[in-house]
C-alpha atoms as a PDB file:
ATOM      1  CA  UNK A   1    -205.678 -43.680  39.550  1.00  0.00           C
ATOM      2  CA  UNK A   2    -203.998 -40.609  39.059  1.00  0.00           C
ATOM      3  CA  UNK A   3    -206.029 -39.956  35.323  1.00  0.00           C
ATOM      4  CA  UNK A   4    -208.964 -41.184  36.911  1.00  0.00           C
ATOM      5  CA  UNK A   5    -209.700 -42.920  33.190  1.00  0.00           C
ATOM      6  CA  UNK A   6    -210.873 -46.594  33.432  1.00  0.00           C
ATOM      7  CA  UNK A   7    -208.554 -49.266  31.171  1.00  0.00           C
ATOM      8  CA  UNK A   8    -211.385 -51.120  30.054  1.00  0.00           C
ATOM      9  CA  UNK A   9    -209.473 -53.427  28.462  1.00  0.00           C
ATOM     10  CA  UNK A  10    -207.320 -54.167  31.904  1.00  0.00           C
ATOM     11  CA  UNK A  11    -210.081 -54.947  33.423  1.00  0.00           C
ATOM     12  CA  UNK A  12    -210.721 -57.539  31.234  1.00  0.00           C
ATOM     13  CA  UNK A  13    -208.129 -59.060  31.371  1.00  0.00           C
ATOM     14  CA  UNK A  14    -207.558 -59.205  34.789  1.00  0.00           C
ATOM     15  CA  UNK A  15    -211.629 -60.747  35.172  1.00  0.00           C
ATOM     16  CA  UNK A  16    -209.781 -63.629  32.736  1.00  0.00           C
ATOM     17  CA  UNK A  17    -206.975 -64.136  34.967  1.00  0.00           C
ATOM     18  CA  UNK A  18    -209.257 -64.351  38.259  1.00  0.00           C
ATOM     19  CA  UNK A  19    -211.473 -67.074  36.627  1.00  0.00           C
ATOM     20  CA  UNK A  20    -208.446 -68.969  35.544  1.00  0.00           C
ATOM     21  CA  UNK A  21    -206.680 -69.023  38.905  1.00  0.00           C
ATOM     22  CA  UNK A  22    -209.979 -69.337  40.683  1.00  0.00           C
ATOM     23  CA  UNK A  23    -210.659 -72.796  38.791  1.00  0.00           C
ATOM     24  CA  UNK A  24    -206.756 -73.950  40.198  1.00  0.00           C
ATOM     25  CA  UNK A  25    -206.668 -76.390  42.966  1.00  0.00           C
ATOM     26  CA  UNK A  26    -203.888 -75.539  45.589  1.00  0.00           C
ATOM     27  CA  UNK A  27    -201.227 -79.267  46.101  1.00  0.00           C
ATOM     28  CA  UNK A  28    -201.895 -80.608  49.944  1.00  0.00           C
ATOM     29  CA  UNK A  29    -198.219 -80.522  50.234  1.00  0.00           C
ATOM     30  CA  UNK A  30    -195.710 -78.232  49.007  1.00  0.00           C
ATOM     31  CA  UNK A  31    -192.603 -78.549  50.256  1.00  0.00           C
ATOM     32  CA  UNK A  32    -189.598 -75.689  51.141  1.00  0.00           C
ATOM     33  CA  UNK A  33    -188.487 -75.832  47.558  1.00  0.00           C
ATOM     34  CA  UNK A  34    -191.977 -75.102  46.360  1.00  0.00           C
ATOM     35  CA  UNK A  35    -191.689 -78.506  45.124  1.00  0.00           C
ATOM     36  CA  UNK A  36    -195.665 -80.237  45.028  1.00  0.00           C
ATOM     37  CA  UNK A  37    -195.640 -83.748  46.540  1.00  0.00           C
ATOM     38  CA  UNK A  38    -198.147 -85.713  45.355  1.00  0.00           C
ATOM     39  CA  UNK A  39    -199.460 -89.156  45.974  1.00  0.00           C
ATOM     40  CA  UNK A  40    -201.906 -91.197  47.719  1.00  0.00           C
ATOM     41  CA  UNK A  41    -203.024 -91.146  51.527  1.00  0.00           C
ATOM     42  CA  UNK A  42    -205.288 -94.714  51.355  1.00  0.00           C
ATOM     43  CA  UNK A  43    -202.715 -97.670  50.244  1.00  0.00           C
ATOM     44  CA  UNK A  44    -204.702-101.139  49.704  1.00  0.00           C
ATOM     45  CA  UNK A  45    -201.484-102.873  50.725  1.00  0.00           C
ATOM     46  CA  UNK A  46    -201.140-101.258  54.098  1.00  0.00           C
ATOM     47  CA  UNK A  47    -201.054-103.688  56.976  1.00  0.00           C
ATOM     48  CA  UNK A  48    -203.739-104.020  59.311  1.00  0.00           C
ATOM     49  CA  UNK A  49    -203.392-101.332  62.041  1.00  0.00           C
ATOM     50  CA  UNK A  50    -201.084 -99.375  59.942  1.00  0.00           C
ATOM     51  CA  UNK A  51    -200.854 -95.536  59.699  1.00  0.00           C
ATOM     52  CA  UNK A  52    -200.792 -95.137  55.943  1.00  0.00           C
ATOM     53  CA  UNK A  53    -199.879 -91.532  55.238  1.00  0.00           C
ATOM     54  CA  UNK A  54    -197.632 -88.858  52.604  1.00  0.00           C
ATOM     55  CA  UNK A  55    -194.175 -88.877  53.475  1.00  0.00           C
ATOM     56  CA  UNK A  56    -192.693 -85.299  52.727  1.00  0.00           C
ATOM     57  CA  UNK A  57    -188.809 -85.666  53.119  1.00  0.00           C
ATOM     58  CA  UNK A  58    -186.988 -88.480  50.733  1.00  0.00           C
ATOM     59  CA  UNK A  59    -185.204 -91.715  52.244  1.00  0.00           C
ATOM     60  CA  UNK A  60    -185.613 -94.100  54.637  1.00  0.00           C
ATOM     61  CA  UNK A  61    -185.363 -94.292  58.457  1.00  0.00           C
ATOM     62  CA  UNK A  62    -186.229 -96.131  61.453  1.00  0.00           C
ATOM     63  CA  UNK A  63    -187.506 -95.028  64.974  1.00  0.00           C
ATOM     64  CA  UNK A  64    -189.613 -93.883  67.447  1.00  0.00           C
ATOM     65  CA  UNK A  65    -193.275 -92.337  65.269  1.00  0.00           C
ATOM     66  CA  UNK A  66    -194.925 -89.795  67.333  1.00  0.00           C
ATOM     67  CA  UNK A  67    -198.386 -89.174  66.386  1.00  0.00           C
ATOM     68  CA  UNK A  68    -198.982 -85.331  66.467  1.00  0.00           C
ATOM     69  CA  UNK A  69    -202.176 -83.573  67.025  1.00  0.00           C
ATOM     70  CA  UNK A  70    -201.842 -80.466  68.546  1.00  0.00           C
ATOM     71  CA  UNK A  71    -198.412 -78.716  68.647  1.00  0.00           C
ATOM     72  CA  UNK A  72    -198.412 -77.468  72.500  1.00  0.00           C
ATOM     73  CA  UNK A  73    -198.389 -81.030  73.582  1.00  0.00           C
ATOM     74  CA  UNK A  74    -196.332 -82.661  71.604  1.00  0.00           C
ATOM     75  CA  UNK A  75    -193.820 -84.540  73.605  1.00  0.00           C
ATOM     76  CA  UNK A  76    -191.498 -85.494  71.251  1.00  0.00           C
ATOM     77  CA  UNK A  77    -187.075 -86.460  72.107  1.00  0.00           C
ATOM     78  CA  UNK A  78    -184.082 -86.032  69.563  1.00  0.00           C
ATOM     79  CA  UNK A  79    -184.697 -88.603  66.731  1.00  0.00           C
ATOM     80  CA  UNK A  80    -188.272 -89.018  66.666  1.00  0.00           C
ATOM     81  CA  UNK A  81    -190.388 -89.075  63.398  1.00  0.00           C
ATOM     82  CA  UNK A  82    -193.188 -86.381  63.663  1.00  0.00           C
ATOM     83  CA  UNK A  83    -196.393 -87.652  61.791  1.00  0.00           C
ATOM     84  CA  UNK A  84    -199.296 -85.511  61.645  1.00  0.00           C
ATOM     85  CA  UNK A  85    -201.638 -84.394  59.475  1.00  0.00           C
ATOM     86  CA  UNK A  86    -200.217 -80.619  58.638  1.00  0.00           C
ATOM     87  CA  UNK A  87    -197.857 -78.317  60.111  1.00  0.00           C
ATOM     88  CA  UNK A  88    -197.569 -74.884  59.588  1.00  0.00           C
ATOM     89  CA  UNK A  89    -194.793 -72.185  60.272  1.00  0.00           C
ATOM     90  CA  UNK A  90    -195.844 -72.365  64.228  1.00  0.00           C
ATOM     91  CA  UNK A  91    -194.455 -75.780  64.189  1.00  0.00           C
ATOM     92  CA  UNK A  92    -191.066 -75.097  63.568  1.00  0.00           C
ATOM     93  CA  UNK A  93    -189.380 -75.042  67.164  1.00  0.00           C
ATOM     94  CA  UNK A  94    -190.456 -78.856  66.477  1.00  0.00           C
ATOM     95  CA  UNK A  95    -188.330 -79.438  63.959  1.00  0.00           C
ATOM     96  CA  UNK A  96    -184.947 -79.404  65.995  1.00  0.00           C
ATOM     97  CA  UNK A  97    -185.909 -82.405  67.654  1.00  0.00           C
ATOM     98  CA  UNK A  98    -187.716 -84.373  64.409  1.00  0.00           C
ATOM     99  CA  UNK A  99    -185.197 -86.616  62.537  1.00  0.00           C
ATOM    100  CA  UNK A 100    -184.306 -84.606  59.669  1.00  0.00           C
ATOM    101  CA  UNK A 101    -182.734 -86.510  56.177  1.00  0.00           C
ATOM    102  CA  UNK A 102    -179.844 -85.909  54.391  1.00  0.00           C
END
């Protein structure tokens, strides 16, 4: 800027870099740790009626699911599992309540 010469050969390479990150596709779920959780939403061995999803914290628990849809009415208690098909950083008053793993 301050020269007010062109680097040509800048250019260039940043045009390379923009078509390589351009033809990157983004994870559906990254967690805290930046780590990418992958896996599959449909499951052939779900049972009938059953709510086949991602889970996005390790181990196992049992209680109350709370289907979430929108985030100003979610009426959720201490312990319940929050499922729902995103969150984002507005959701985090949520959390508190959510069962959280060790």
């Amino acid at each position: 800027m301050r020269t007010g010469a062109v680097d040509a050969e800048l250019i260039v390479e940043r045009r390379r870099a923009f078509r390589s990150h351009e033809a990157l596709t983004a994870p559906r779920v990254i967690t805290s740790d930046g780590e990418a959780v992958t896996g599959r939403y449909r499951r052939d061995d779900a049972p009938p009626g059953g709510l086949p999803g991602l889970p996005v914290s390790a181990g196992t628990v049992e209680g109350r699911a709370r289907v979430v849809t929108d985030m100003a009415r979610a009426d959720l208690e201490a312990g319940d599992i929050l499922v729902t098909a995103y969150t984002d950083p507005s959701w985090t008053p949520l959390f508190v309540t959510v069962v959280v793993l060790p």
